[in-house]
Protein backbone atom coordinates (compact mmCIF):
# COMPACT_ATOMS: atom_id res chain seq x y z
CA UNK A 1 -3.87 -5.58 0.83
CA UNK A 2 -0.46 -4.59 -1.27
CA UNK A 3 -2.15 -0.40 -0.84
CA UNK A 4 -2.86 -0.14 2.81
CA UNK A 5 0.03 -2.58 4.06
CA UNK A 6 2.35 -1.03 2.42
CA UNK A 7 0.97 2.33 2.84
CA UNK A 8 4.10 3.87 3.87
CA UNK A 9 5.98 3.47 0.38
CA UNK A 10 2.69 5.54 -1.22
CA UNK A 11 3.34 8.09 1.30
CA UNK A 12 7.47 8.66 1.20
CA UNK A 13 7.12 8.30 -2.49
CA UNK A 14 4.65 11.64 -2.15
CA UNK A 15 6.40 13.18 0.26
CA UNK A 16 9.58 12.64 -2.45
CA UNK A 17 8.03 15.00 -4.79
CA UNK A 18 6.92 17.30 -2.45
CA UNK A 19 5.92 18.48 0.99
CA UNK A 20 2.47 17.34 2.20
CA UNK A 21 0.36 18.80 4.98
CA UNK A 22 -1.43 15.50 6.96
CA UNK A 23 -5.06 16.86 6.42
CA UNK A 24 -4.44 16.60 2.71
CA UNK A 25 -2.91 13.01 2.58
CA UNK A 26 -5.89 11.17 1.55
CA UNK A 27 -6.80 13.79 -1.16
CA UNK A 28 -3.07 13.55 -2.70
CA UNK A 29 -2.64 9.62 -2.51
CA UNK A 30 -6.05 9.45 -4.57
CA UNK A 31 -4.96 11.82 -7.19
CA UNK A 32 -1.53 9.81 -7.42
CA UNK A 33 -2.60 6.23 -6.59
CA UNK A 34 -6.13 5.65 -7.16
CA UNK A 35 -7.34 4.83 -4.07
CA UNK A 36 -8.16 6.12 -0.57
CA UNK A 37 -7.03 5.20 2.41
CA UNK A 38 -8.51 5.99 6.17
CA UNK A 39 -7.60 9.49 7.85
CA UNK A 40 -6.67 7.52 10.71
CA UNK A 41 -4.64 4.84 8.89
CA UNK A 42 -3.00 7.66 7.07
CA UNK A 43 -1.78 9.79 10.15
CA UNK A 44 -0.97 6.53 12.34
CA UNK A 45 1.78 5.65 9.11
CA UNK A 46 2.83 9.17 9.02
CA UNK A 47 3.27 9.45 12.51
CA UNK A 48 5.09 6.26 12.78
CA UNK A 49 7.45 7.14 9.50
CA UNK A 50 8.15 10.63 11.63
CA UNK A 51 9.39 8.35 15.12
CA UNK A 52 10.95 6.01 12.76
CA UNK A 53 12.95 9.09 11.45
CA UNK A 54 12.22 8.79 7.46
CA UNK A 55 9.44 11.59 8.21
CA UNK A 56 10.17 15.18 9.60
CA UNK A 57 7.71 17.49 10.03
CA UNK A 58 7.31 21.30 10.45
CA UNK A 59 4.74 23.71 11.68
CA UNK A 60 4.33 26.45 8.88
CA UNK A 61 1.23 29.50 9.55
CA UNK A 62 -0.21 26.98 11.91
CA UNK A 63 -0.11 23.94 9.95
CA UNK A 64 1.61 20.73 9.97
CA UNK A 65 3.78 20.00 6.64
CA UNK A 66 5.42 16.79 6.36
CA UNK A 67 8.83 16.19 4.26
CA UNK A 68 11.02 12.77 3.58
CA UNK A 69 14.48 12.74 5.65
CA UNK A 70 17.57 11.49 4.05
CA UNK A 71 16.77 8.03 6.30
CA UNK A 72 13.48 7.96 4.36
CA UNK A 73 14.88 8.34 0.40
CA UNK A 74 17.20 5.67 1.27
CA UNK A 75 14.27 3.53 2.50
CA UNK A 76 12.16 4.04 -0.32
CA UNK A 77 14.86 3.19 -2.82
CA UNK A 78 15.22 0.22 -0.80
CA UNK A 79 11.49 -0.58 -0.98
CA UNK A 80 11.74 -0.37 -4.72
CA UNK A 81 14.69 -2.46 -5.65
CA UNK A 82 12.84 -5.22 -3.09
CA UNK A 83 9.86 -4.76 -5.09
CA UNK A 84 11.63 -4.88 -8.52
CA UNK A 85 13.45 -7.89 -7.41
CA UNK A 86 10.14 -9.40 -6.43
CA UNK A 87 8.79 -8.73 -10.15
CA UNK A 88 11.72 -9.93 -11.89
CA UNK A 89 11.28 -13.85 -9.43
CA UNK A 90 7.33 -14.07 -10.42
CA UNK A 91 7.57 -13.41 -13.98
């Protein structure tokens, strides 16, 4: 539940390191995270982080490579102070 819900945090956190292209999404949040979400799930979130403006993307030799926005750092250190914040209450 915590992985898929909150897919979007495993995704900007990626896309913090480096540019992704969508077709290799599920390949790169395996190697980093240990699990595998759907193709579907995984473009619907990136799709909806891209309208939502913490995703931009770019077309590069035909291909689609996605890239965190200034909008999306800020939410993802936003998502990690609520997360370290929720640690620090259920110890």
């Amino acid at each position: 539940m915590n992985t898929i819900g909150n897919l979007w945090i495993y995704i900007l956190s990626l896309l913090k390191k480096r540019q992704v292209y969508g077709y290799e999404l599920q390949k790169v949040i395996f190697k980093n995270f240990g699990f595998t979400p759907g193709k579907i799930t995984s473009y619907r979130v990136l799709y909806r982080l891209e309208k939502d403006g913490f995703v931009k993307s770019k077309t590069i030799k035909m291909k689609r490579v996605y890239g965190i926005t200034k909008k999306g750092e800020k939410e993802l250190r936003e998502a990690k102070g609520f997360y370290k914040n929720l640690i620090k209450i259920i110890k």
